[in-house]
Protein backbone atom coordinates (compact mmCIF):
# COMPACT_ATOMS: atom_id res chain seq x y z
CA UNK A 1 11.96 13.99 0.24
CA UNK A 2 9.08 14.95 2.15
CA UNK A 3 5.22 14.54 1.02
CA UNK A 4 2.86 16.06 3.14
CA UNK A 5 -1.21 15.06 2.78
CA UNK A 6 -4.10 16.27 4.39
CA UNK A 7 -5.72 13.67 6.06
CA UNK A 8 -8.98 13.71 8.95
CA UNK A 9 -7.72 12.70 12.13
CA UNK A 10 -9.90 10.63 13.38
CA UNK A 11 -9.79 8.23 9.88
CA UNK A 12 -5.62 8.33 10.99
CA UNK A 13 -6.24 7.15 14.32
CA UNK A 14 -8.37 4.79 13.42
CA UNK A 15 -5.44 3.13 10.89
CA UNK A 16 -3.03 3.33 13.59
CA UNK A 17 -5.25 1.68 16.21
CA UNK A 18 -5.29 -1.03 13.76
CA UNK A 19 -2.12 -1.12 12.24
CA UNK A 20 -0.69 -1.24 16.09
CA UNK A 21 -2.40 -4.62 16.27
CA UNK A 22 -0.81 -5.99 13.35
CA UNK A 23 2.44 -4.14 14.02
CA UNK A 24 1.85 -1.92 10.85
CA UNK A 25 2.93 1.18 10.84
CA UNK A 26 1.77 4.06 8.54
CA UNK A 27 5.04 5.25 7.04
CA UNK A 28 6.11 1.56 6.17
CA UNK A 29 2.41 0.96 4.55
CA UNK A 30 2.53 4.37 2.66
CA UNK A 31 6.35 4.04 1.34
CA UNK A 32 5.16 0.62 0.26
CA UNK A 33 2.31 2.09 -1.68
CA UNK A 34 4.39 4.92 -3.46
CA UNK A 35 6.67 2.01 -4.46
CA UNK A 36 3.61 -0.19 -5.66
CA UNK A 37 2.01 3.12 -7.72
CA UNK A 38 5.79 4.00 -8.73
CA UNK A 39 6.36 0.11 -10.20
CA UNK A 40 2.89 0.25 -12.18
CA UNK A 41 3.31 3.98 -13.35
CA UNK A 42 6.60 4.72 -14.35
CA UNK A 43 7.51 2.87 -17.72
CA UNK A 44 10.60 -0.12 -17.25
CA UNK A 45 12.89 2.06 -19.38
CA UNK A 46 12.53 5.08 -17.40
CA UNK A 47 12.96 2.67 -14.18
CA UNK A 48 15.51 0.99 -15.50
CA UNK A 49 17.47 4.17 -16.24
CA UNK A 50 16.89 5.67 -12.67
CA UNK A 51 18.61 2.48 -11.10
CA UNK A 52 21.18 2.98 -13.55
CA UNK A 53 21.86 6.40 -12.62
CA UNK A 54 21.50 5.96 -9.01
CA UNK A 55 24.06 3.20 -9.16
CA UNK A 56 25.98 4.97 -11.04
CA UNK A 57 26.21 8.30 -8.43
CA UNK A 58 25.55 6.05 -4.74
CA UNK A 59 27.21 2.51 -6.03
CA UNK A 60 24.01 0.60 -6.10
CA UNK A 61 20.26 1.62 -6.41
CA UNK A 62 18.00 1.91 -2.91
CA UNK A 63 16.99 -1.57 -2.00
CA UNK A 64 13.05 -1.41 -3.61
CA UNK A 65 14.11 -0.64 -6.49
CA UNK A 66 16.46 -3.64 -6.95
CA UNK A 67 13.38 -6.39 -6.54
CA UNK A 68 11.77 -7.26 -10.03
CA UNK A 69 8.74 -5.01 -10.95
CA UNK A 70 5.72 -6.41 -12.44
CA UNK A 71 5.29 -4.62 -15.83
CA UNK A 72 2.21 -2.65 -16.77
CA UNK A 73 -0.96 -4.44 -18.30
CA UNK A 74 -1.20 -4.23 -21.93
CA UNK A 75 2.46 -2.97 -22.42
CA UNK A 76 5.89 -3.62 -21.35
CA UNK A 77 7.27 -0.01 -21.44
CA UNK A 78 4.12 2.12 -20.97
CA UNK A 79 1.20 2.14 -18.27
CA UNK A 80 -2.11 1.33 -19.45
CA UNK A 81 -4.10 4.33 -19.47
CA UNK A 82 -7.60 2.28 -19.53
CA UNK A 83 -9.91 1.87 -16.68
């Protein structure tokens, strides 16, 4: 899948200057992210059902997914909708 974002430019060059230094780059810090937001907003069953399924069609869920996710404050099968 493909996400596409509207981002300015100049704040994009800037990240890449900087994540060149650190050799960083922006799709690798992004899919990171999605994984991180994924882990702390989709409940464990629901997670835990996807790498089920997955396994089940491709023989083994994609690597992220296979690492232990932290679970969501306050809950262990629902994110906490508090600020």
């Amino acid at each position: 899948m493909t996400l596409t974002i509207s981002f300015p430019d100049d704040k994009r060059e800037a990240l890449e200057h900087f994540l060149d230094e650190t050799g960083g780059k922006i799709e690798v810090c992004l899919a990171e992210s999605m994984e991180d937001w994924y882990r702390k907003t989709v409940p464990v069953g629901v997670r835990k059902y996807l790498d089920a399924k997955w396994e089940k069609e491709c023989g083994a869920p994609p690597e992220p997914l296979k690492t232990p996710a932290p679970e969501p404050e306050g809950s262990t099968d629902a994110p906490s909708w508090e600020g």
